[in-house]
N, C-alpha and C. Protein backbone atom coordinates (compact mmCIF):
# COMPACT_ATOMS: atom_id res chain seq x y z
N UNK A 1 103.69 127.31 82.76
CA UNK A 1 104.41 126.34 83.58
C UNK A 1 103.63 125.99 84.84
N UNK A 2 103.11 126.99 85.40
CA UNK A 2 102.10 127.16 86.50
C UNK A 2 100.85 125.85 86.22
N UNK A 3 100.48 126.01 85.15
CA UNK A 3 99.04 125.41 85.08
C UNK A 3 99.66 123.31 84.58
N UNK A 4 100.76 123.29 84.06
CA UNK A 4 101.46 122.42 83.80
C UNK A 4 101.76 121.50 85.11
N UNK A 5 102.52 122.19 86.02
CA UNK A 5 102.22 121.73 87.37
C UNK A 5 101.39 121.18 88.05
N UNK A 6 100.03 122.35 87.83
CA UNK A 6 99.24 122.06 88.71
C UNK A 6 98.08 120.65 88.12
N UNK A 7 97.88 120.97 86.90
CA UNK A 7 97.75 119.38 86.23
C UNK A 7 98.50 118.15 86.44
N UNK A 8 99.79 118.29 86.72
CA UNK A 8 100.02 117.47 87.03
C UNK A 8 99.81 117.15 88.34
N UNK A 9 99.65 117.60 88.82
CA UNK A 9 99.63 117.20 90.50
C UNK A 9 98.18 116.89 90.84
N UNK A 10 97.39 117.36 89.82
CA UNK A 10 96.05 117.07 90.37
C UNK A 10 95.94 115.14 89.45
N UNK A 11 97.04 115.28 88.67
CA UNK A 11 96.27 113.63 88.02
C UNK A 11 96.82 112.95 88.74
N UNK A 12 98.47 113.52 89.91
CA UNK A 12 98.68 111.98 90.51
C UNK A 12 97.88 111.77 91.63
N UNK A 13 97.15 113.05 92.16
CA UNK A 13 95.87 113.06 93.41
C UNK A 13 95.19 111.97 92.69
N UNK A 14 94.49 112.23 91.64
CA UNK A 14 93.60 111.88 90.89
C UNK A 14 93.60 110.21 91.09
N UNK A 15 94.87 109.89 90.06
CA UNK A 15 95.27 108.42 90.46
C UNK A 15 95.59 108.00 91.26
N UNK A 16 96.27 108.66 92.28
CA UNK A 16 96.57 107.51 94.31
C UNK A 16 94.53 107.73 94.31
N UNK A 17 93.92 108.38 94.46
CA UNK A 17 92.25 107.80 94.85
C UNK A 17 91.46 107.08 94.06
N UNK A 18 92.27 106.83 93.02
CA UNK A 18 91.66 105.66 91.98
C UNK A 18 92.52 104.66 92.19
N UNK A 19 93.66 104.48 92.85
CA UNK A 19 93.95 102.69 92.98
C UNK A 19 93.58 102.84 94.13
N UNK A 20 93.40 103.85 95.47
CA UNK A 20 92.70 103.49 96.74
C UNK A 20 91.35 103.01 96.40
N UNK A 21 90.29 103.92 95.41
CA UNK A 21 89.29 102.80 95.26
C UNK A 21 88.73 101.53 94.58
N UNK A 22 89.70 101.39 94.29
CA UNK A 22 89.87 100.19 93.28
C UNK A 22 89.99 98.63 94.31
N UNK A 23 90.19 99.02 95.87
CA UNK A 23 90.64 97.99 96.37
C UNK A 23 88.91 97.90 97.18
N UNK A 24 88.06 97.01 97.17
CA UNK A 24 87.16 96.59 97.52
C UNK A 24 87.24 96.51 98.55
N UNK A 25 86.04 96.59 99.95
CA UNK A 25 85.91 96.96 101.36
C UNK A 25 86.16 95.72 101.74
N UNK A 26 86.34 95.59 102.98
CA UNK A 26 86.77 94.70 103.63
C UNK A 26 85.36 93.38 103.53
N UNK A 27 84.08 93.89 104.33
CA UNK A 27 82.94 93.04 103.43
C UNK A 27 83.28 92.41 102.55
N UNK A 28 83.74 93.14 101.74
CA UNK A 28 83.40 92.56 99.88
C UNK A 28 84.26 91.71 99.73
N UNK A 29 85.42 92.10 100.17
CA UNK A 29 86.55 91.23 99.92
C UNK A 29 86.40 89.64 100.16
N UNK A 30 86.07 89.95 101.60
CA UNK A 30 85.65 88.19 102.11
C UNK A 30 84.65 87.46 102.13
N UNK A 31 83.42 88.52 101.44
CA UNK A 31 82.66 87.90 100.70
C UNK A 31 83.01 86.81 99.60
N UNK A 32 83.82 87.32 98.71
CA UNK A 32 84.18 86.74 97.72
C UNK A 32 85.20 85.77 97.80
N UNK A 33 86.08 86.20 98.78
CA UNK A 33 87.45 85.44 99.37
C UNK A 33 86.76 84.03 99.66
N UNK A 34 85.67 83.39 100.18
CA UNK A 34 84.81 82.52 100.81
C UNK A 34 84.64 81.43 99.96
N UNK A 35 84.02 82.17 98.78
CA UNK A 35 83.41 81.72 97.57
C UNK A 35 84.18 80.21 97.09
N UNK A 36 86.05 80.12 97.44
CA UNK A 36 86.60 79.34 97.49
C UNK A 36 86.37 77.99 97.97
N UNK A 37 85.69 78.12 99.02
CA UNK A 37 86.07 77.19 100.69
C UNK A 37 84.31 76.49 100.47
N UNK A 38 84.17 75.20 101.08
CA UNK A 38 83.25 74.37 100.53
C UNK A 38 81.94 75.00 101.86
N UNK A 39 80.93 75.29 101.28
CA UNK A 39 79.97 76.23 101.91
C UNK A 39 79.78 76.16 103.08
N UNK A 40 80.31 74.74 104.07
CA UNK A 40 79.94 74.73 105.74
C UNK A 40 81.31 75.45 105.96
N UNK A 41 82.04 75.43 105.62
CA UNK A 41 83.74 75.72 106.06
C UNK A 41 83.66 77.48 106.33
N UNK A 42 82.75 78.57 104.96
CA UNK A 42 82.83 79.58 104.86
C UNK A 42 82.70 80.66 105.59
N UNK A 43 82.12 80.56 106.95
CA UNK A 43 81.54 81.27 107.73
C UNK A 43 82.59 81.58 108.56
N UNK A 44 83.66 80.28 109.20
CA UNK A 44 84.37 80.42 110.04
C UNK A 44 85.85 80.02 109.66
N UNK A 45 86.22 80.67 108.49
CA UNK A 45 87.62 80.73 107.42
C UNK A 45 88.32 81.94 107.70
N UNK A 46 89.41 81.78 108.27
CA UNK A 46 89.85 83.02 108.31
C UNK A 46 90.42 83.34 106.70
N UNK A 47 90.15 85.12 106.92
CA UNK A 47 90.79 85.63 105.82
C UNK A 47 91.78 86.66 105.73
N UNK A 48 92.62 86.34 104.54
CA UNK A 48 93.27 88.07 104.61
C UNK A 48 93.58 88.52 103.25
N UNK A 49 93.54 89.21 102.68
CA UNK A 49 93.24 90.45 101.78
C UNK A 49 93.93 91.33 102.02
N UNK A 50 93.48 93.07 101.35
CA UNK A 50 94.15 94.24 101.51
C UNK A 50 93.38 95.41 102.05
N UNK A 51 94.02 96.22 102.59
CA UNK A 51 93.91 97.40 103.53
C UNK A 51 93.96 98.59 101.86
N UNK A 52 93.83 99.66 102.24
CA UNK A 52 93.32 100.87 101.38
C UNK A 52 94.97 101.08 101.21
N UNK A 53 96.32 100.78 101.24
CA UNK A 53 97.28 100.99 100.86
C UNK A 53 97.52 99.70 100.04
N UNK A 54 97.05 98.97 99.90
CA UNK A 54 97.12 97.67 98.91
C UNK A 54 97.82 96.83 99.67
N UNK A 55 98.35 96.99 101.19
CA UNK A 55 98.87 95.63 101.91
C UNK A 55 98.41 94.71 102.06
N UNK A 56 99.02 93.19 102.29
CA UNK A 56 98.04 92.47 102.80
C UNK A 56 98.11 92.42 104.04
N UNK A 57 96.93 92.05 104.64
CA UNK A 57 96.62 91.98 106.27
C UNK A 57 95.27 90.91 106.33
N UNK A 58 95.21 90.52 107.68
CA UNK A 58 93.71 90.00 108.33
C UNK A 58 92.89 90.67 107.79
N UNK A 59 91.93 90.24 107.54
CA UNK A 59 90.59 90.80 107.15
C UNK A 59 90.05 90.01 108.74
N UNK A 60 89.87 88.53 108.82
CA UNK A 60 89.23 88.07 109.73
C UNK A 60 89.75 86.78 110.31
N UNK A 61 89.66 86.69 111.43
CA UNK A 61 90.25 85.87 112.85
C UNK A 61 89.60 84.55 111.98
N UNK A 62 90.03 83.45 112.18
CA UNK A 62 89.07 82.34 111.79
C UNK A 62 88.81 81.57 112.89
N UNK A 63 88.00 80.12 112.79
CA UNK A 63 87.57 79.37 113.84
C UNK A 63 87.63 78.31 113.20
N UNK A 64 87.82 77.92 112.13
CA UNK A 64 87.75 76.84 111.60
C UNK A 64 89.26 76.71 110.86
N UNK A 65 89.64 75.40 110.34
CA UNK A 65 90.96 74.70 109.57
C UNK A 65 91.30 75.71 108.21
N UNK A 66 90.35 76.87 107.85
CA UNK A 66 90.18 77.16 106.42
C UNK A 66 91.03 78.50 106.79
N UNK A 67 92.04 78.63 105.30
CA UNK A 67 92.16 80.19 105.21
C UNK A 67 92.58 80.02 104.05
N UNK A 68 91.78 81.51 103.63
CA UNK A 68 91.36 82.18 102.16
C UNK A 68 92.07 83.37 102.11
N UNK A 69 92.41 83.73 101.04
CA UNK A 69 93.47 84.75 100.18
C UNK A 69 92.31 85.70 99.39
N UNK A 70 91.98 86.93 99.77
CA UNK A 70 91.50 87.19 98.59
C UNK A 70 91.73 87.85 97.34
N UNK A 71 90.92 87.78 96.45
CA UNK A 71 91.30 88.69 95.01
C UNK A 71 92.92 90.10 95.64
N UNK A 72 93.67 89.72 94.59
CA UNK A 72 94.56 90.62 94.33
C UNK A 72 94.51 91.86 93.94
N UNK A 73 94.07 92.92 94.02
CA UNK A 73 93.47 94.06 92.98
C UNK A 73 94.63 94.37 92.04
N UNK A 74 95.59 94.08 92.37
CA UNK A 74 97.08 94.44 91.40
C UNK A 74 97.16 93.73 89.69
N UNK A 75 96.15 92.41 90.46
CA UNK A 75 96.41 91.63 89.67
C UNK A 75 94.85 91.24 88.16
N UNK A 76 95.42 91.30 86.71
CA UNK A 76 94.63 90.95 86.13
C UNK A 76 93.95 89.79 86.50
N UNK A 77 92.04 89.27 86.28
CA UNK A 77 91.42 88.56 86.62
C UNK A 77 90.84 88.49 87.66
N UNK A 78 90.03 87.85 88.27
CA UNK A 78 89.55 87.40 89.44
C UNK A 78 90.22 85.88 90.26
N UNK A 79 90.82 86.08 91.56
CA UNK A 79 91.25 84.46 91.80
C UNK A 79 91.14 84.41 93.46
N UNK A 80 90.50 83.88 93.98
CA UNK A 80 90.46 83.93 95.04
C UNK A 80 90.61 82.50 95.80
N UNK A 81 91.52 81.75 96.69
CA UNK A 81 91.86 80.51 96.61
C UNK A 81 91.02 80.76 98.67
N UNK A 82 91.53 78.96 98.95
CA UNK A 82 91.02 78.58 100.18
C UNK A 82 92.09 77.52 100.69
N UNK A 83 92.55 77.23 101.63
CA UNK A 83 93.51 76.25 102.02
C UNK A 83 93.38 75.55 103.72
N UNK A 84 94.44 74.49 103.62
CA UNK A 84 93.79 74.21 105.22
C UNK A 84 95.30 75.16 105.65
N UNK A 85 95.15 75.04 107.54
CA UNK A 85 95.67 76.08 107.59
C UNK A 85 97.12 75.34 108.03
N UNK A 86 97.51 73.99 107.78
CA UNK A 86 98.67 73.44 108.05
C UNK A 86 99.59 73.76 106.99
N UNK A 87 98.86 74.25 105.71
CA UNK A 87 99.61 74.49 103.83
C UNK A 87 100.05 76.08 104.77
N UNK A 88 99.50 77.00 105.47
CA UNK A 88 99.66 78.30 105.88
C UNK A 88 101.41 78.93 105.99
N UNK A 89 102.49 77.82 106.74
CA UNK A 89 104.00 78.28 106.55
C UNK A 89 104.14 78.38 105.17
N UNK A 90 103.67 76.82 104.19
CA UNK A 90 104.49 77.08 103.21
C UNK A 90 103.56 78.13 101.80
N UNK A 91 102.52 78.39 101.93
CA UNK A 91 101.83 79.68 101.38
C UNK A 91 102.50 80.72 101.56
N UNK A 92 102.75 80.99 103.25
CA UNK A 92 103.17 82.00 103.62
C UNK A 92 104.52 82.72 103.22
N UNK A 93 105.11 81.64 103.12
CA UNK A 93 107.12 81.39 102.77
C UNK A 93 106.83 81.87 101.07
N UNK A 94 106.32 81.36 100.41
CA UNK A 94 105.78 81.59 98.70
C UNK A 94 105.75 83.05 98.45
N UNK A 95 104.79 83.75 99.55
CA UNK A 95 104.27 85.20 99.52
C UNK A 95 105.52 86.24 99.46
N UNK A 96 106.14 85.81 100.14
CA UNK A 96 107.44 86.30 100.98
C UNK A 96 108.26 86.17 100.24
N UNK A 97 108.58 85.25 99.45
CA UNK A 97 110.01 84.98 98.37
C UNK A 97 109.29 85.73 97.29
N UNK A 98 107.96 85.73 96.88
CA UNK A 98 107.45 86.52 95.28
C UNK A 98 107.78 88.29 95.90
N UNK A 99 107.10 88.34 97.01
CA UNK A 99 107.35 89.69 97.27
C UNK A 99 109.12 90.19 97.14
N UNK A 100 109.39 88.91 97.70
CA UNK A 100 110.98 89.78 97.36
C UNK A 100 111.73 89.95 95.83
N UNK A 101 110.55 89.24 94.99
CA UNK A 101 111.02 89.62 93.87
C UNK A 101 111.96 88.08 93.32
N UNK A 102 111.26 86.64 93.90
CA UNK A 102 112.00 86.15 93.57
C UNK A 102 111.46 85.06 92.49
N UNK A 103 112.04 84.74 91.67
CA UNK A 103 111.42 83.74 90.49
C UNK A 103 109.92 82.83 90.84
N UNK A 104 109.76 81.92 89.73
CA UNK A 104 108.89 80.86 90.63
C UNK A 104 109.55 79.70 90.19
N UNK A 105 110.84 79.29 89.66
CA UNK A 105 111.93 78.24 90.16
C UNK A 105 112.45 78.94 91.24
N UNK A 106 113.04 79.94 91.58
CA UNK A 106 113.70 80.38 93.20
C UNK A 106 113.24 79.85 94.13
N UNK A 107 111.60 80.57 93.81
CA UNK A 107 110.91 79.63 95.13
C UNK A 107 110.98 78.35 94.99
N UNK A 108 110.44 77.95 93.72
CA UNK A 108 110.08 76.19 94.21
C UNK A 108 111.78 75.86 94.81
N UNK A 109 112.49 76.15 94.50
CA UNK A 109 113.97 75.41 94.93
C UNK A 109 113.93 75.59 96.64
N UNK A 110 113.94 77.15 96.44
CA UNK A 110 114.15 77.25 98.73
C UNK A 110 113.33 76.86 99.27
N UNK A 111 111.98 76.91 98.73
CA UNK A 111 110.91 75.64 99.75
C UNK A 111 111.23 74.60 99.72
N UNK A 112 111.44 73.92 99.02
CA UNK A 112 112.25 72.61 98.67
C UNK A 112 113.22 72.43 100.11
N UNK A 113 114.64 73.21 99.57
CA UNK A 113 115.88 72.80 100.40
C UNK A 113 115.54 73.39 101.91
N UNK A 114 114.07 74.35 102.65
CA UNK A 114 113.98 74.31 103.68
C UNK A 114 112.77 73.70 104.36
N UNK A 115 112.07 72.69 102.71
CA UNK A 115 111.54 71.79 103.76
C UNK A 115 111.82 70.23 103.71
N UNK A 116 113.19 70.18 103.07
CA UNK A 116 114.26 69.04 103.35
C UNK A 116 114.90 69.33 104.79
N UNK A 117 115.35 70.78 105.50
CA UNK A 117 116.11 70.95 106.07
C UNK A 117 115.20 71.12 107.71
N UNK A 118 113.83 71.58 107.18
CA UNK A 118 113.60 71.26 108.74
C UNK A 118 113.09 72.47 108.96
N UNK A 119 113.01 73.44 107.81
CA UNK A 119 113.15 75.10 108.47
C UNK A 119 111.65 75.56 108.07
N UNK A 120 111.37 74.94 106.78
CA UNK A 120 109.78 74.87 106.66
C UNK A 120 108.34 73.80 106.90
N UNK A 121 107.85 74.10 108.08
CA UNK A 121 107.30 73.06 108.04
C UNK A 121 106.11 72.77 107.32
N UNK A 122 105.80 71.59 106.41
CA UNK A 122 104.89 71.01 105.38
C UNK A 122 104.07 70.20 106.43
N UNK A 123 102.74 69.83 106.15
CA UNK A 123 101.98 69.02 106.68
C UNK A 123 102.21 67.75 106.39
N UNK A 124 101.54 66.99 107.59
CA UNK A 124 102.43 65.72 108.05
C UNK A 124 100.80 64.50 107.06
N UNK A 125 100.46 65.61 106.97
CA UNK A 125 98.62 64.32 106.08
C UNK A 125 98.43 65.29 104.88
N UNK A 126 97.66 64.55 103.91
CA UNK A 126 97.10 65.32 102.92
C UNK A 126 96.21 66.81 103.16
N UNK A 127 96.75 67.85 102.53
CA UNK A 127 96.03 68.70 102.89
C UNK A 127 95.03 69.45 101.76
N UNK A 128 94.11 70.38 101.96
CA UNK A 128 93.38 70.74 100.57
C UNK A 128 93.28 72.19 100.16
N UNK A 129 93.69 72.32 98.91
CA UNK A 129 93.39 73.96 98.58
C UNK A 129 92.69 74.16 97.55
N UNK A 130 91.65 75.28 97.39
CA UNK A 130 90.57 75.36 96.29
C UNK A 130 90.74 76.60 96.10
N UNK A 131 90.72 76.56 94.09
CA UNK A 131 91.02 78.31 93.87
C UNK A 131 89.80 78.06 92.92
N UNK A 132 89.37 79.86 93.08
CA UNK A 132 88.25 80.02 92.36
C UNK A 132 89.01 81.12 91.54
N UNK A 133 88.01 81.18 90.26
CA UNK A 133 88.61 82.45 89.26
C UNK A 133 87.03 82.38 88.79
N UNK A 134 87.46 83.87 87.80
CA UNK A 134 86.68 84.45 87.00
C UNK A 134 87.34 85.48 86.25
N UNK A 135 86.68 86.04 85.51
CA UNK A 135 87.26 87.06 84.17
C UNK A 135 86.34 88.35 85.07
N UNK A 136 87.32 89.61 84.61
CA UNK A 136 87.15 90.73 85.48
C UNK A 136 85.73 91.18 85.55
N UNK A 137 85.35 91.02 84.35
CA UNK A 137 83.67 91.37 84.01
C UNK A 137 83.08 90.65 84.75
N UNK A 138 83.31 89.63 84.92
CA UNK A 138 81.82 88.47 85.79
C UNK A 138 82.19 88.73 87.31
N UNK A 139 83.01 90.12 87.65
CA UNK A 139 82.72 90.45 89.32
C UNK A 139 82.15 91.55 89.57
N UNK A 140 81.54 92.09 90.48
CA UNK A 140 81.37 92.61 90.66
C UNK A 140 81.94 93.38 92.01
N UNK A 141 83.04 94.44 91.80
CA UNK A 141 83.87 94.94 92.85
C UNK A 141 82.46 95.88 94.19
N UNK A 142 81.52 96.01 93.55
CA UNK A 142 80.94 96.47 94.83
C UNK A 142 80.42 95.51 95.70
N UNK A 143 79.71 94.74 95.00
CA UNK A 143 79.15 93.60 95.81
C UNK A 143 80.11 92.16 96.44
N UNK A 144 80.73 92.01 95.66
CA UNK A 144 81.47 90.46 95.32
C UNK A 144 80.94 89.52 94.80
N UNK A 145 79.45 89.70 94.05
CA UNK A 145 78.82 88.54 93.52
C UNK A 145 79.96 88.51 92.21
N UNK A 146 80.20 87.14 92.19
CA UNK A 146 80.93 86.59 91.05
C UNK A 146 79.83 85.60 90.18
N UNK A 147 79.97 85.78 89.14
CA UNK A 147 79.29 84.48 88.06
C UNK A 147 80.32 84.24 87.04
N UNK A 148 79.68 83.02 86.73
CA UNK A 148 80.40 82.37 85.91
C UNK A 148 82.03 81.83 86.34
N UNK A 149 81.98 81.61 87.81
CA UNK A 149 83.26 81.35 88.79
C UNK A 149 83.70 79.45 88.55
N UNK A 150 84.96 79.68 88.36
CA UNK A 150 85.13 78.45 88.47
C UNK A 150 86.27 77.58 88.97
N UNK A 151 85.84 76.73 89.64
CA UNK A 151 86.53 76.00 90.62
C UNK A 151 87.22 75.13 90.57
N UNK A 152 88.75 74.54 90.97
CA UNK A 152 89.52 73.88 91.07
C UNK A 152 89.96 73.04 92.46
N UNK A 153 90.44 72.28 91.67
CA UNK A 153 90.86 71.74 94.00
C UNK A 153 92.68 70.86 93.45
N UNK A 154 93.14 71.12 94.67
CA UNK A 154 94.65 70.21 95.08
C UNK A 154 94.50 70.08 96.06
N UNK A 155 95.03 68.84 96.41
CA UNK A 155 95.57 68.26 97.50
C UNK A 155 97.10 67.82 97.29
N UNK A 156 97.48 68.76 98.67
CA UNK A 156 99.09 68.15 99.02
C UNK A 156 99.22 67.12 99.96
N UNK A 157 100.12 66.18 99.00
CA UNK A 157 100.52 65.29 99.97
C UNK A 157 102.45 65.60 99.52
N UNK A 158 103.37 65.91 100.68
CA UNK A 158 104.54 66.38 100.31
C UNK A 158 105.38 65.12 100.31
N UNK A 159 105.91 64.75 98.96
CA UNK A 159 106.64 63.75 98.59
C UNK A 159 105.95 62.79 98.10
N UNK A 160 105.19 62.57 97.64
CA UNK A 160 103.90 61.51 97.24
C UNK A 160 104.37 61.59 95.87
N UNK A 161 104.32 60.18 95.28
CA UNK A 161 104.77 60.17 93.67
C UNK A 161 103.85 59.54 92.88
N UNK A 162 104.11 59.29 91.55
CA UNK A 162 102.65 58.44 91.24
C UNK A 162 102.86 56.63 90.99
N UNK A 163 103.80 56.41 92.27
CA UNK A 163 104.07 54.83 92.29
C UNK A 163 103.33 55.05 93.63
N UNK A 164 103.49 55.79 94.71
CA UNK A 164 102.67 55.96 95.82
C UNK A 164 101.29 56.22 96.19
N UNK A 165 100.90 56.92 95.09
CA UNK A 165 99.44 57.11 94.97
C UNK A 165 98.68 56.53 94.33
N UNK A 166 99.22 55.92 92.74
CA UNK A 166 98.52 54.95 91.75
C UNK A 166 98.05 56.32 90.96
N UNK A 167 98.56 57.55 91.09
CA UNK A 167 98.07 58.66 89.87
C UNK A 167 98.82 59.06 88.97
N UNK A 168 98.35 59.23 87.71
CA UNK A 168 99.23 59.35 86.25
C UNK A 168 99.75 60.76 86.57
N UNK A 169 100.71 61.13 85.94
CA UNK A 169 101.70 62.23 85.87
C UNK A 169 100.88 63.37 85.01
N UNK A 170 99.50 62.87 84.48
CA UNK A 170 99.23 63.75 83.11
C UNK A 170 97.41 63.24 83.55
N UNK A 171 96.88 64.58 83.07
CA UNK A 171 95.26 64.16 83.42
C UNK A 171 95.29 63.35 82.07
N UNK A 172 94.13 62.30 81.65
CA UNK A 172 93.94 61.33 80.43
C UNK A 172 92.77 61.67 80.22
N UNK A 173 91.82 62.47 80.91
CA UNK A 173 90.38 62.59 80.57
C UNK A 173 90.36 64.12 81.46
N UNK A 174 89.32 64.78 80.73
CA UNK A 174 88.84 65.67 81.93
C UNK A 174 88.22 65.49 83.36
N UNK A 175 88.52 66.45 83.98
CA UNK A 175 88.60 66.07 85.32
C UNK A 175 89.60 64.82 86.35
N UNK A 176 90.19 64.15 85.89
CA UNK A 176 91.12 63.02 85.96
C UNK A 176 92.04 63.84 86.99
N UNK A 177 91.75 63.25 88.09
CA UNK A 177 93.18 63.27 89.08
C UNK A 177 94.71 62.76 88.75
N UNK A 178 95.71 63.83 88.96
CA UNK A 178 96.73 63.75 88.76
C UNK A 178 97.67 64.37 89.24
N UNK A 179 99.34 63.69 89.39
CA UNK A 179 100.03 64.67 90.43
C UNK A 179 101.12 64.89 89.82
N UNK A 180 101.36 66.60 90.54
CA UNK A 180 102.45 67.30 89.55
C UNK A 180 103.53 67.48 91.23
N UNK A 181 104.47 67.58 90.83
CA UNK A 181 105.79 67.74 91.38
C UNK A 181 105.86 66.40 91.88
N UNK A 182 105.99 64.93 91.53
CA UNK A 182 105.79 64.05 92.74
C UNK A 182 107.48 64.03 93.03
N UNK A 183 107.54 63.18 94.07
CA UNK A 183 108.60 63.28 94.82
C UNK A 183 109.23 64.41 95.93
N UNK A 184 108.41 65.64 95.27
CA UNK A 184 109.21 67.06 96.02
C UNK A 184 108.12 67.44 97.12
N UNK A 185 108.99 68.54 97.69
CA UNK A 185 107.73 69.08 98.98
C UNK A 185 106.83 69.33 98.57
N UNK A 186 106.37 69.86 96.99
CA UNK A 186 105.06 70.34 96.84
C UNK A 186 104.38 69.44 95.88
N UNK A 187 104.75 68.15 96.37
CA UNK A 187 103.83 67.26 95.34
C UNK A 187 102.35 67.80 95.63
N UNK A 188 101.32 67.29 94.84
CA UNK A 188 100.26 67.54 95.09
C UNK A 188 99.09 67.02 93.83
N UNK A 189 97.94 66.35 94.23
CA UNK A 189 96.59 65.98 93.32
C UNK A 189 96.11 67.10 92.46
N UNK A 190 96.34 67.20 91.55
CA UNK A 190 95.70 68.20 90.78
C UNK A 190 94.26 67.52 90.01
N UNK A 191 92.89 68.35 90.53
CA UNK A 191 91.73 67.91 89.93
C UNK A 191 91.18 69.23 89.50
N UNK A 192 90.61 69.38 88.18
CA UNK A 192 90.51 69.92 87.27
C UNK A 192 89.25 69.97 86.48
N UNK A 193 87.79 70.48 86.83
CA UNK A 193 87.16 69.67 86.09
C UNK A 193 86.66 70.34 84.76
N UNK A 194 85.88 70.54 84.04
CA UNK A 194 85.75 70.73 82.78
C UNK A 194 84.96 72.15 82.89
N UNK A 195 85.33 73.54 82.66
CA UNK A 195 84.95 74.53 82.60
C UNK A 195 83.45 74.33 82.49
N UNK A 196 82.40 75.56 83.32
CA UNK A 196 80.75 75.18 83.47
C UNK A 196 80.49 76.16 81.84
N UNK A 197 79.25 75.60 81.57
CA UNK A 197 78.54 76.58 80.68
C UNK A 197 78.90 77.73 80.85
N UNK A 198 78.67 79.14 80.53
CA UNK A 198 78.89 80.67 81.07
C UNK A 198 77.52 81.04 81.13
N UNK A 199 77.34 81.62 82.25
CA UNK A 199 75.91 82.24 82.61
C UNK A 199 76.39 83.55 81.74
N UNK A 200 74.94 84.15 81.23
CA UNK A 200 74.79 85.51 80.34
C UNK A 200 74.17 86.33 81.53
């Protein structure tokens, strides 16, 4: 019973220092967190990521319009996005309703009815967010070099429809600009372009 115990206690040691190292250094993190944000923007993007308990927090103060999210370690894949920092309430409000465990109709609805009501504020001009991904293999958690990464972009414009913009509801070609939610707070340009070759 003795040795039963003590096995056990040594595998949950074992595993709390294997998801503590599983979460990439602060470096690394925003190394990669960057990778998002269009290469003059990257230097001075603030970021935030996770601390060695898997919270999120600041990684770094920014100076520029940009802030980047980085890789999730919780989460299957690689995804690391970039945004301006006026999208930042309603990102922030998103984080906050998933953490509480709430749908992703829940959310889209209460962002909605609190940024009809005044309580969330949406940006008043088009704004831009760029997510990068990759498959777990093409990162590298010590360094953050990613290959074979690939890039997406939206722009929100909140309430924009496609009689207002002149954009189809549905891409018709690859890469083809197009907008999904129109009418609601989170309308937005979805551009898409055609997956790159895969580097070996």
């Amino acid at each position: 019973m003795k040795i039963t115990l003590a096995t056990l206690l040594f595998s949950i040691v074992g595993f709390c220092a294997m998801g503590q190292s599983a979460i990439p250094t602060t470096e690394v993190q925003i190394k990669a967190a960057v990778l998002a944000a269009p290469a003059d923007k990257r230097a001075g993007a603030a970021v935030y990521g996770y601390n060695q308990k898997g919270e999120m927090v600041m990684l770094r103060k920014g100076t520029n319009e940009m802030v980047c999210l980085a890789d999730d370690p919780k989460q299957k894949g690689f995804s690391v996005s970039c945004y301006h920092k006026d999208l930042d309430p309603f990102m922030a409000r998103g984080r906050e309703l998933k953490k509480q465990g709430k749908a992703h109709q829940e959310i889209f609805d209460m962002r909605e009815a609190e940024a009809k009501s005044g309580k969330l504020n949406m940006p008043k001009q088009p704004t831009s967010l760029f997510v990068y991904t990759a498959t777990d293999e093409d990162v590298d958690p010590k360094t953050g070099e990613v290959k074979n990464g690939y890039l997406r972009y939206v722009v929100y414009i909140p309430y924009a429809t496609a009689e207002s913009t002149g954009l189809p509801l549905k891409p018709e070609a690859p890469g083809m600009p197009w907008i999904m939610f129109p009418g609601s707070h989170s309308a937005h340009i979805m551009i898409t372009p055609p997956p790159p070759a895969k580097e070996k």
